[in-house]
C-alpha atoms as a PDB file:
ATOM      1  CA  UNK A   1       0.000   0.000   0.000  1.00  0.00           C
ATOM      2  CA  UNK A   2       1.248   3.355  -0.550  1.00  0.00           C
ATOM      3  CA  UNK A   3       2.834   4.549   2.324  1.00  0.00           C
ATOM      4  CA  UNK A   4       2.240   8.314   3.538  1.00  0.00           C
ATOM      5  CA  UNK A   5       4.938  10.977   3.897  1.00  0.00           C
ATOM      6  CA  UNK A   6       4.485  13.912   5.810  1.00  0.00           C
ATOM      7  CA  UNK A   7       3.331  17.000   2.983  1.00  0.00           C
ATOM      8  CA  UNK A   8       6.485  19.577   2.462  1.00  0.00           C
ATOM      9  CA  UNK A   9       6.752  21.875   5.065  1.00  0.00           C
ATOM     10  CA  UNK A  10       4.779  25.486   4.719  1.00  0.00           C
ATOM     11  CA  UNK A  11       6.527  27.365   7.901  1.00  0.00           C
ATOM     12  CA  UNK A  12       8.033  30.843   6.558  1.00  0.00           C
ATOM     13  CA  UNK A  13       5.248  30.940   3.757  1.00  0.00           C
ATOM     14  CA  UNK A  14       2.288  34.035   4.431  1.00  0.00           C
ATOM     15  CA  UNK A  15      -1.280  33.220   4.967  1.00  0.00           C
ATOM     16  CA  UNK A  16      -4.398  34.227   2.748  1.00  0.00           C
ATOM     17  CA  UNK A  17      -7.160  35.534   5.019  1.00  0.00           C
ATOM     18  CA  UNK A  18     -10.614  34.140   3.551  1.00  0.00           C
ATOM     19  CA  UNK A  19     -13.839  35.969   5.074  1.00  0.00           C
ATOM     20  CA  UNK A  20     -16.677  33.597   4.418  1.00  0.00           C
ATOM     21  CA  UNK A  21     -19.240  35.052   7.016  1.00  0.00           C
ATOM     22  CA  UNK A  22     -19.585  38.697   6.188  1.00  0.00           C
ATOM     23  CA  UNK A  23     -20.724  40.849   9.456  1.00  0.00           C
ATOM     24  CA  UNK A  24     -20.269  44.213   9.977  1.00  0.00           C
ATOM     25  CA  UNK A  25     -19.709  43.542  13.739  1.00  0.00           C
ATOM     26  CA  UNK A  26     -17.197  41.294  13.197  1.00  0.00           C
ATOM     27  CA  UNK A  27     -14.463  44.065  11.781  1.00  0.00           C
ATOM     28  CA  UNK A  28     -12.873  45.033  15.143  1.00  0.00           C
ATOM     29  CA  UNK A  29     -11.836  40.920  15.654  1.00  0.00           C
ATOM     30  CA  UNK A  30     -10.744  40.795  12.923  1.00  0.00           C
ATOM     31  CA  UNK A  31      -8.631  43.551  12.751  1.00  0.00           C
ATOM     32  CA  UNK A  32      -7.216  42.449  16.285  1.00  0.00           C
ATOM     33  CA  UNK A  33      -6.678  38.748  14.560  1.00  0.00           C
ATOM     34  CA  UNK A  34      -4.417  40.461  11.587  1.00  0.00           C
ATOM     35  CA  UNK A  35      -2.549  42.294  13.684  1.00  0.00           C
ATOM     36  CA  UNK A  36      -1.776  39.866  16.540  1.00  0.00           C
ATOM     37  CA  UNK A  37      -1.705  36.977  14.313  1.00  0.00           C
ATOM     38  CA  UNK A  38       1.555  34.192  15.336  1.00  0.00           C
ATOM     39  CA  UNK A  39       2.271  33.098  12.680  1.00  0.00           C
ATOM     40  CA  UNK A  40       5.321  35.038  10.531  1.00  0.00           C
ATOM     41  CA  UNK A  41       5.380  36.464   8.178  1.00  0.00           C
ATOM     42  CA  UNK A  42       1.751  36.732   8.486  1.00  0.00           C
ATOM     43  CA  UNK A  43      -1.417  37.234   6.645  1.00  0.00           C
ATOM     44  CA  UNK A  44      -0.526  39.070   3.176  1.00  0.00           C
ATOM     45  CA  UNK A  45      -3.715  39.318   1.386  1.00  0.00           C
ATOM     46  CA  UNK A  46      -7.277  39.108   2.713  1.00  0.00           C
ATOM     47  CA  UNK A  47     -10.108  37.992   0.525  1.00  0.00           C
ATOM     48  CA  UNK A  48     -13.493  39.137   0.928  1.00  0.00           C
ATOM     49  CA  UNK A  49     -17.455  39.509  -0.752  1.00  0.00           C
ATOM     50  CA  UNK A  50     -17.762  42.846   0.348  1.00  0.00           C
ATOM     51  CA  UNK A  51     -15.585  46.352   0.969  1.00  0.00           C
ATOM     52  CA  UNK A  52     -13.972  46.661   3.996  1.00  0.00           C
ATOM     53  CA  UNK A  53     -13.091  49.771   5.336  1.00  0.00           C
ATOM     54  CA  UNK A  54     -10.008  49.226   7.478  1.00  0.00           C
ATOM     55  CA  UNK A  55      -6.252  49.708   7.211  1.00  0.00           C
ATOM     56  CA  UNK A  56      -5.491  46.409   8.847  1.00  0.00           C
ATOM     57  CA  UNK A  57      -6.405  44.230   5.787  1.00  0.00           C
ATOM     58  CA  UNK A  58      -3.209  44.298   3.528  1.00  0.00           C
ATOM     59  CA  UNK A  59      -4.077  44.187  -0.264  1.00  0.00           C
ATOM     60  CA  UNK A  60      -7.893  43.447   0.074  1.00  0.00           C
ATOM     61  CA  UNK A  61      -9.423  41.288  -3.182  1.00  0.00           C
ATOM     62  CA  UNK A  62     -12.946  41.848  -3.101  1.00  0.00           C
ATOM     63  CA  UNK A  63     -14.785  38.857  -5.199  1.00  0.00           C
ATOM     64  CA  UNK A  64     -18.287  39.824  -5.901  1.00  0.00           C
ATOM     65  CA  UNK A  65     -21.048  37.008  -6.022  1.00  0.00           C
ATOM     66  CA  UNK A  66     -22.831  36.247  -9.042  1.00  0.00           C
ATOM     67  CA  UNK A  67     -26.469  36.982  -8.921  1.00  0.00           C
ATOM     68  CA  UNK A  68     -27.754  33.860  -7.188  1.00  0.00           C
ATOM     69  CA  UNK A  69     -24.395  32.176  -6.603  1.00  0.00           C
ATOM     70  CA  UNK A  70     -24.380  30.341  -3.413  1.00  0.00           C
ATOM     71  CA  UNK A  71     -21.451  30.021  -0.598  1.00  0.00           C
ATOM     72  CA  UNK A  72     -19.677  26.998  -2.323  1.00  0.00           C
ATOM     73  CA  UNK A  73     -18.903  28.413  -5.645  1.00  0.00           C
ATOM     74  CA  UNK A  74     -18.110  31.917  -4.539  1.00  0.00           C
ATOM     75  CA  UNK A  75     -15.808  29.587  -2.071  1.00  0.00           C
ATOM     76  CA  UNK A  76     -13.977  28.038  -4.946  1.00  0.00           C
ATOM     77  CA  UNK A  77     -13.834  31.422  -7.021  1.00  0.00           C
ATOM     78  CA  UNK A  78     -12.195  33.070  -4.031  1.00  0.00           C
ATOM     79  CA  UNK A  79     -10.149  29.857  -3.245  1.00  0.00           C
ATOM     80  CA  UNK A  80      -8.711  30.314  -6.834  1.00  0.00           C
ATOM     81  CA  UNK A  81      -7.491  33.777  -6.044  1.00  0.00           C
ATOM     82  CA  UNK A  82      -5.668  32.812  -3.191  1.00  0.00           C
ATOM     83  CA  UNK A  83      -1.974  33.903  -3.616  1.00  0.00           C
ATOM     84  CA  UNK A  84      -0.096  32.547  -0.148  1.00  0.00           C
ATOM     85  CA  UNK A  85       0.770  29.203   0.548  1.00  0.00           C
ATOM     86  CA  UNK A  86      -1.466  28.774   3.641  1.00  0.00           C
ATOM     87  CA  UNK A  87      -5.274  29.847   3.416  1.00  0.00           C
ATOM     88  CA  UNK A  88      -7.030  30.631   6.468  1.00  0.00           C
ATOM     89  CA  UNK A  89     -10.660  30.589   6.150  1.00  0.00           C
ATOM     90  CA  UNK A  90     -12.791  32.384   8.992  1.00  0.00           C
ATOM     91  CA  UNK A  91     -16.835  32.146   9.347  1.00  0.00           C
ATOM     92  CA  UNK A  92     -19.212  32.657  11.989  1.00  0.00           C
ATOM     93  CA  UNK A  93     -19.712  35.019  14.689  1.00  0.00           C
ATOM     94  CA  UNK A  94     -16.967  36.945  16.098  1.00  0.00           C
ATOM     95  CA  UNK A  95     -16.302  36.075  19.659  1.00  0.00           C
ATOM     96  CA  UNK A  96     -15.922  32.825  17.899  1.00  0.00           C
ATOM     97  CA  UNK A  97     -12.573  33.157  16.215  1.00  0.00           C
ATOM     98  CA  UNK A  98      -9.427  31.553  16.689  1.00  0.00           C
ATOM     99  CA  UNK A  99      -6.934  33.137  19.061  1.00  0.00           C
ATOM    100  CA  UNK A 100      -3.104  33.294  18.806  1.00  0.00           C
ATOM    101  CA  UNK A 101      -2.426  29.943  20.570  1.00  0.00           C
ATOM    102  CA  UNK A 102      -5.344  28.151  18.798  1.00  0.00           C
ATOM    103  CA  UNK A 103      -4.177  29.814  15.012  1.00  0.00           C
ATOM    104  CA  UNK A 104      -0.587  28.770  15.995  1.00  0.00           C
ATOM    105  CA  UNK A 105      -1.417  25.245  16.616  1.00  0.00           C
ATOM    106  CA  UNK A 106      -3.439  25.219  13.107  1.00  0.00           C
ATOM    107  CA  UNK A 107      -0.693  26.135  11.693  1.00  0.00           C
ATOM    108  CA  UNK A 108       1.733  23.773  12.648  1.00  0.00           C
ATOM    109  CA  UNK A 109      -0.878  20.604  12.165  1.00  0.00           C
ATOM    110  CA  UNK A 110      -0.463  22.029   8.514  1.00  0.00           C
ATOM    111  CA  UNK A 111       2.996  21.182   8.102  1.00  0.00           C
ATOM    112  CA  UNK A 112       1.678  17.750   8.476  1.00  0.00           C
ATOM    113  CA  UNK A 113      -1.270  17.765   6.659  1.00  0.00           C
ATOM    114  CA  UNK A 114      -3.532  19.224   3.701  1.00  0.00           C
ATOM    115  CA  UNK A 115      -6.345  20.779   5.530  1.00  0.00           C
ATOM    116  CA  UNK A 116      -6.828  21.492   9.472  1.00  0.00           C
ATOM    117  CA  UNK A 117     -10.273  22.182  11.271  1.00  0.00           C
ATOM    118  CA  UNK A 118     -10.518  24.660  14.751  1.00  0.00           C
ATOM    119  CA  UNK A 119     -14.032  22.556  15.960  1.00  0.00           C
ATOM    120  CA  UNK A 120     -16.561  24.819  17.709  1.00  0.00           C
ATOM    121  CA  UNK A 121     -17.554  24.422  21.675  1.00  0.00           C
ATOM    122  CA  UNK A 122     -19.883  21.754  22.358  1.00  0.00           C
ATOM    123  CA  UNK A 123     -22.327  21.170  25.616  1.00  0.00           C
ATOM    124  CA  UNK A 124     -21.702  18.380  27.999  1.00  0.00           C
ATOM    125  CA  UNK A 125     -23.979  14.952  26.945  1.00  0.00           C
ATOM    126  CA  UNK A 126     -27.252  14.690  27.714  1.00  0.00           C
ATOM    127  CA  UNK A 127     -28.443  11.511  28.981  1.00  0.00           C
ATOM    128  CA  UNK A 128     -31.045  10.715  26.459  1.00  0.00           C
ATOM    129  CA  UNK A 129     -28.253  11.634  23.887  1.00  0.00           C
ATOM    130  CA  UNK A 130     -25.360   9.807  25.025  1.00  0.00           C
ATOM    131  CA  UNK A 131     -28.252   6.618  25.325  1.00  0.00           C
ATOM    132  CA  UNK A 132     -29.108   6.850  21.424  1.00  0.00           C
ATOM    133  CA  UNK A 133     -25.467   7.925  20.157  1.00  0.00           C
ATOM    134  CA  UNK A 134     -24.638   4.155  22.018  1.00  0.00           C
ATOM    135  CA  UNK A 135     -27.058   2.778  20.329  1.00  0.00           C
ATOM    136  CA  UNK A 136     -25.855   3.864  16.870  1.00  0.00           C
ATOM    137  CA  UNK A 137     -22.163   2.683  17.892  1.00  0.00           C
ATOM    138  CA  UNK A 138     -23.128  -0.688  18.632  1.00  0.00           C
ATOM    139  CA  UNK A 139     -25.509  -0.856  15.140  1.00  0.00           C
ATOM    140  CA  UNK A 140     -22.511   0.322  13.134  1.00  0.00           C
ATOM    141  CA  UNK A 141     -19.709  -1.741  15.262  1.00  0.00           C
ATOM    142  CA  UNK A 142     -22.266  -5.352  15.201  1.00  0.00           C
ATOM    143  CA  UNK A 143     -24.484  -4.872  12.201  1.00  0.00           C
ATOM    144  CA  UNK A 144     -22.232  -2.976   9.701  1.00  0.00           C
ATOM    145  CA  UNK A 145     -18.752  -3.720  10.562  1.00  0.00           C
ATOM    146  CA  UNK A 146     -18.341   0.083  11.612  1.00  0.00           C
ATOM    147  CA  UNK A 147     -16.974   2.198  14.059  1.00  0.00           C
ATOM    148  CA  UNK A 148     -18.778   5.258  14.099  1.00  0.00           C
ATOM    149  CA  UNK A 149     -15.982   7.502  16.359  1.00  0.00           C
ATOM    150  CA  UNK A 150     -16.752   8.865  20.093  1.00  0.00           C
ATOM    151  CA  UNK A 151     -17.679  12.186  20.461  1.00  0.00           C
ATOM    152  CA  UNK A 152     -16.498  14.486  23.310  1.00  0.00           C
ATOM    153  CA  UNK A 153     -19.414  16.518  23.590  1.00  0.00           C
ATOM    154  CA  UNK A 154     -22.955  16.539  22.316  1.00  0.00           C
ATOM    155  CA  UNK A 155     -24.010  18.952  19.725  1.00  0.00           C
ATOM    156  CA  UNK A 156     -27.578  18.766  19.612  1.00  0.00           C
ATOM    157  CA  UNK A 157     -30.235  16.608  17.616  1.00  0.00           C
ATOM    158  CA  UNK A 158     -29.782  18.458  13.989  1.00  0.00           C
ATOM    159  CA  UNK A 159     -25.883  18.516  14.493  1.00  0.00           C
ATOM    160  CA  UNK A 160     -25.460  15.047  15.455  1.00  0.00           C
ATOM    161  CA  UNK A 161     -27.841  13.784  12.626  1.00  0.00           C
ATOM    162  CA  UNK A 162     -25.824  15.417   9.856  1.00  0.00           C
ATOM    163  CA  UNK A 163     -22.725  14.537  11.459  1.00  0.00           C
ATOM    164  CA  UNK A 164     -24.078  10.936  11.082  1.00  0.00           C
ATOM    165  CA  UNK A 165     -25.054  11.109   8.133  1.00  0.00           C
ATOM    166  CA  UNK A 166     -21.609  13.056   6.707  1.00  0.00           C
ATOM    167  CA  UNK A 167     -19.520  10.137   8.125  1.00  0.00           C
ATOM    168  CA  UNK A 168     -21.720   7.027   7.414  1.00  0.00           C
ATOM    169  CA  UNK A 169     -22.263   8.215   3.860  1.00  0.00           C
ATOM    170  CA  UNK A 170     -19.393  10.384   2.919  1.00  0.00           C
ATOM    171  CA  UNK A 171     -16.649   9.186   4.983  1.00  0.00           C
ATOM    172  CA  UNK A 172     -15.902  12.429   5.996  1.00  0.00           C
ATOM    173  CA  UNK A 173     -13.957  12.372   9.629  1.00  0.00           C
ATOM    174  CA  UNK A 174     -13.788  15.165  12.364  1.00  0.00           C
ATOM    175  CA  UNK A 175     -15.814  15.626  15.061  1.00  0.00           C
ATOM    176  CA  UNK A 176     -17.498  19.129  13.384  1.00  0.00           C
ATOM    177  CA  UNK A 177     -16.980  18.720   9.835  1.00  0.00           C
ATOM    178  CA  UNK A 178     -19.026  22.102   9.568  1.00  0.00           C
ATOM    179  CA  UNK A 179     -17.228  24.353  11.641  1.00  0.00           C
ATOM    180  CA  UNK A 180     -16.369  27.955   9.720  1.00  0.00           C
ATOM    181  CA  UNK A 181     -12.786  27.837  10.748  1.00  0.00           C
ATOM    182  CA  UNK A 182      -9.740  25.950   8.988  1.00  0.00           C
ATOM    183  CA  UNK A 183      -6.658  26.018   7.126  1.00  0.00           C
ATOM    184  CA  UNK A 184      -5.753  24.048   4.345  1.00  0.00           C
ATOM    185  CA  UNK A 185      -3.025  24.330   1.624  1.00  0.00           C
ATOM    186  CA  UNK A 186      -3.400  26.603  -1.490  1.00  0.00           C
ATOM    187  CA  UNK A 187      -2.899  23.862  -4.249  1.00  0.00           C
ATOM    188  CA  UNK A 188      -5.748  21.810  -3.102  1.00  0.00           C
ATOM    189  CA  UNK A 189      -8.293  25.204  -3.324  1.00  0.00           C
ATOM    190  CA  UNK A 190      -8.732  24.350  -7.308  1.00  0.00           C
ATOM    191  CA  UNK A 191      -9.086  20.513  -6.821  1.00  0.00           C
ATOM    192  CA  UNK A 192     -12.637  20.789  -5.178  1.00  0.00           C
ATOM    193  CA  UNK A 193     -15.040  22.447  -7.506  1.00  0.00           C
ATOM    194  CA  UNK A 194     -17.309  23.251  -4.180  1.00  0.00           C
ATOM    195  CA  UNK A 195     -20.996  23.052  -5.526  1.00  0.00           C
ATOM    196  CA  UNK A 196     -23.317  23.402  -2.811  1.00  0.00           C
ATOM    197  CA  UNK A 197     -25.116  26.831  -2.320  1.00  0.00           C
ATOM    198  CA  UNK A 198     -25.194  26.673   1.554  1.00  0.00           C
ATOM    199  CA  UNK A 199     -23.233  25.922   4.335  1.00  0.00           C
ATOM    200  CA  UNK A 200     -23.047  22.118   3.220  1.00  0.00           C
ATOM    201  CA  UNK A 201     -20.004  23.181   1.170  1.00  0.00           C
ATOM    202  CA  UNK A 202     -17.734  23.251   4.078  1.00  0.00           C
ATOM    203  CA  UNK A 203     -18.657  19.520   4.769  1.00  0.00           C
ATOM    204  CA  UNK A 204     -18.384  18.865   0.615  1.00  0.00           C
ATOM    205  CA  UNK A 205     -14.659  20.616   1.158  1.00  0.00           C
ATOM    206  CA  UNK A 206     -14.082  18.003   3.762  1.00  0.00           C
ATOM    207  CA  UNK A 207     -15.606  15.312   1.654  1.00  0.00           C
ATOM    208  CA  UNK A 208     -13.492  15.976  -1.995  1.00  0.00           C
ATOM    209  CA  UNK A 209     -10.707  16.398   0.071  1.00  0.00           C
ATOM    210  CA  UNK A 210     -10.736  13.000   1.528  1.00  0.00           C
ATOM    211  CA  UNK A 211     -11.822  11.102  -1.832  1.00  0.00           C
ATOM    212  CA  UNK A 212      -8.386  12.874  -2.749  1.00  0.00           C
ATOM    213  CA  UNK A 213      -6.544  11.274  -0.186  1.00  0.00           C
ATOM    214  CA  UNK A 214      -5.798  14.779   1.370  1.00  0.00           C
ATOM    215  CA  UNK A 215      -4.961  14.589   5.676  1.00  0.00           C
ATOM    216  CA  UNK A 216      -6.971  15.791   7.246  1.00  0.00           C
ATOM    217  CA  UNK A 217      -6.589  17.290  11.314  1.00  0.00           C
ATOM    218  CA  UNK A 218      -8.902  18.523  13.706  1.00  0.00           C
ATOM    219  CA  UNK A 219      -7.960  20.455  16.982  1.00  0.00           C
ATOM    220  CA  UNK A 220      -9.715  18.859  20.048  1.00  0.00           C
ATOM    221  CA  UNK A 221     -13.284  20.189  21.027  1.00  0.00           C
ATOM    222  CA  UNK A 222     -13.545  22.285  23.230  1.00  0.00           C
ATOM    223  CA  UNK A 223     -16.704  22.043  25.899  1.00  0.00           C
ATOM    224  CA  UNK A 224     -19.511  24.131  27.457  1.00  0.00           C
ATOM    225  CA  UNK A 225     -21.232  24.107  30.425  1.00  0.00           C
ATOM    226  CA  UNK A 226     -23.520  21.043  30.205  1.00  0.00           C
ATOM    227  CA  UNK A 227     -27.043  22.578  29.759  1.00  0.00           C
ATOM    228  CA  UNK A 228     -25.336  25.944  28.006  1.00  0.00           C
ATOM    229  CA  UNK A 229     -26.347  25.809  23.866  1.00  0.00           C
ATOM    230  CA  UNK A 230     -23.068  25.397  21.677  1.00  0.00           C
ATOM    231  CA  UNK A 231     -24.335  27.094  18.801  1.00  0.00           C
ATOM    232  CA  UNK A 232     -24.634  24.294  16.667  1.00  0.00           C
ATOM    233  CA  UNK A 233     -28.226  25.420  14.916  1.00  0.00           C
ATOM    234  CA  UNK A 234     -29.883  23.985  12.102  1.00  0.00           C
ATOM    235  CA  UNK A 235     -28.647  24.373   8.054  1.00  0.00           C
ATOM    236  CA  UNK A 236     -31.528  24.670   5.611  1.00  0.00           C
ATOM    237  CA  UNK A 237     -30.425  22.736   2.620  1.00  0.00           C
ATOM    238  CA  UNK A 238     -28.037  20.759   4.108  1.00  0.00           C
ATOM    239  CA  UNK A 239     -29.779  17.376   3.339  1.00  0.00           C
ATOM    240  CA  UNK A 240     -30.900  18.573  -0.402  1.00  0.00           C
ATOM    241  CA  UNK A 241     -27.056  19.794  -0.904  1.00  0.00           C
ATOM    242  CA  UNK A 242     -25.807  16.183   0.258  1.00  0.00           C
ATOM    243  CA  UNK A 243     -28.583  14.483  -1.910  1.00  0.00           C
ATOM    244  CA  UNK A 244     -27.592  16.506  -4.566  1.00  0.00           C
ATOM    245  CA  UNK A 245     -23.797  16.052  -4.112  1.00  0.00           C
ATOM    246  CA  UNK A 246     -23.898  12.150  -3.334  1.00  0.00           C
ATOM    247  CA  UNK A 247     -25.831  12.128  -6.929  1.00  0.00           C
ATOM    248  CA  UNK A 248     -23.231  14.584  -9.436  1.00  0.00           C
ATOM    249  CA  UNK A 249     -20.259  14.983  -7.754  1.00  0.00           C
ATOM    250  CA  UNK A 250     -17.410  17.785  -9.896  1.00  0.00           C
ATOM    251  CA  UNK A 251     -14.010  18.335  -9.148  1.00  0.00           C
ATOM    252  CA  UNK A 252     -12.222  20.644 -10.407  1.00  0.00           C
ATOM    253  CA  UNK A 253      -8.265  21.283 -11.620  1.00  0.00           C
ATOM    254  CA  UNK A 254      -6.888  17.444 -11.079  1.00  0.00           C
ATOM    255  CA  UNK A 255      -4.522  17.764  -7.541  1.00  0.00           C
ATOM    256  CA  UNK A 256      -3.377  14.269  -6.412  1.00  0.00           C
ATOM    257  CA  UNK A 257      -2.041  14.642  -2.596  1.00  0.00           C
ATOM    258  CA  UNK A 258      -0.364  11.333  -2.909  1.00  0.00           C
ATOM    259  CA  UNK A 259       2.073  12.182  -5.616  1.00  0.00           C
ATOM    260  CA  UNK A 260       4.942  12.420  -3.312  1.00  0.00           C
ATOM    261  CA  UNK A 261       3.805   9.670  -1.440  1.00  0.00           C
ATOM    262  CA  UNK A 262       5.730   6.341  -1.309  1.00  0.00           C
ATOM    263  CA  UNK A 263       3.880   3.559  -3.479  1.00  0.00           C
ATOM    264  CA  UNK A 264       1.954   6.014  -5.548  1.00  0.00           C
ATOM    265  CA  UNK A 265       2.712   5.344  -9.140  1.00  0.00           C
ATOM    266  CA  UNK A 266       2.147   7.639 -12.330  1.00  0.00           C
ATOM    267  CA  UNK A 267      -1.366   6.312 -12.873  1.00  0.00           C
ATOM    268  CA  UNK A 268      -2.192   7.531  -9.583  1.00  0.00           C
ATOM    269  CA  UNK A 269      -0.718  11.176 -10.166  1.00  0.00           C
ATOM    270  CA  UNK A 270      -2.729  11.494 -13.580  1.00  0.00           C
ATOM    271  CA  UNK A 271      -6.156   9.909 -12.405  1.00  0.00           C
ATOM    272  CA  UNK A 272      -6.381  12.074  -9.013  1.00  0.00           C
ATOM    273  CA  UNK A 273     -10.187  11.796  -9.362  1.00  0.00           C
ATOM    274  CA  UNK A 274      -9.813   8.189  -8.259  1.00  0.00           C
ATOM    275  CA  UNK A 275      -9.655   6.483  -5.032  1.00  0.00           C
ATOM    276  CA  UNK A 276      -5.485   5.718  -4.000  1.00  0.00           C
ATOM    277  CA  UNK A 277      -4.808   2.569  -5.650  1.00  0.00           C
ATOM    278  CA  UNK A 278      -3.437   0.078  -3.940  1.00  0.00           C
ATOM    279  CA  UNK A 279       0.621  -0.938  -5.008  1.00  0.00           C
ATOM    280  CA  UNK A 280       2.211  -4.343  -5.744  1.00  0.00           C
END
């Protein structure tokens, strides 16, 4: 089998700031993330949907949506126009964001992989939660040879059921595979193609990337008080975007994260919308 090396190292390359949530509240935090960002030689180009008045962004790109264009293919448009070797993407509301000791931990899970995720908080289980998420471990360990992983926290009925249904039917891993914040490596932007108009297209990210054979990381979770709400609300669409993905999936420019893998032939580095062939 092809055996995995470690991805070349990105330390000393800048970052590319990607705004995917657009608030107006949200512009002091991020000017306080720019400017105490870890990370050298820093962020050198911030990429946004909308003007943004504020001498902390360095060379601001501005990439208007299309009339009717939803979040993934702006996503991929914006991912395209990405000129730094590390992309930070940032969603969601502002006392949410990654601080210096968080974004410096990203960053170095990066040097040993293609794309990193910052989970969100989650409550403490519930007792009628923890009760059916056993039950669904021992279905998928006895009846279908599966071992669905544990999960630190709860995150509520809607979360957990498209969590489920992301990593039964997708494979994707990660305890939040739809958290706004992560950082992945610029060449593997094109590769996706993201198609879904709503939030769904940062679990489609996740998905493409693992068909790839990109690593992927996830920071640990980080927990609430037990009966305090994590945030973790409903996505309308989500289940029409994942019919609709699981149906016609596209990807886009042809990226193959095992080409300087050991055991991964030319066939493999052409045909990198195929699954990782195995090597004999």
């Amino acid at each position: 089998m092809p055996q995995y090396q470690p991805p070349p190292s990105l330390t000393g390359q800048p970052f590319t700031l990607v705004i995917t949530d657009h608030r107006p509240e949200a512009l002091a935090a991020l000017e306080s993330l720019i400017q105490t960002f870890p990370c050298q030689p820093g962020i050198t180009q911030v990429i946004t949907a909308t003007e943004w008045a504020s001498p902390a962004f360095p060379d601001p790109l501005v990439v208007d949506p299309h009339p009717g264009e939803g979040q993934g293919p702006w996503l991929s448009r914006a991912l395209e126009q990405a000129r730094a070797g590390r992309i930070l993407l940032l969603g969601g509301p502002p006392e949410g964001y990654p601080g210096p000791d968080k974004l410096k931990q990203m960053a170095e899970k990066l040097d040993l992989a293609h794309l990193v995720l910052a989970p969100r908080p989650q409550s403490g289980w519930s007792g009628l939660g923890r009760f059916f998420h056993g039950v669904w471990s021992r279905l998928g360990q006895w009846g279908l040879a599966l071992d669905p992983k544990p999960e630190p926290g709860w995150p509520g009925w809607g979360a957990w059921l498209r969590r489920g249904a992301a990593r039964w039917v997708m494979a994707v891993p990660g305890n939040d595979p739809e958290t706004p914040i992560r950082m992945l490596r610029r060449e593997m932007g094109p590769a996706l193609n993201l198609q879904s108009p709503t939030a769904f297209a940062r679990v489609e990210m996740i998905a493409k990337a693992t068909f790839l054979g990109a690593l992927v990381e996830e920071l640990p979770i980080p927990l609430t008080l037990a009966r305090e709400k994590a945030g973790l609300d409903g996505v309308p669409g989500w289940w029409a975007d994942l019919r609709a993905l699981c149906s016609d999936p596209v990807f886009g420019t042809p990226w193959n994260p095992l080409a300087g893998t050991t055991g991964a032939g030319e066939d493999n580095v052409q045909q990198t919308a195929a699954p990782a062939q195995t090597a004999v």
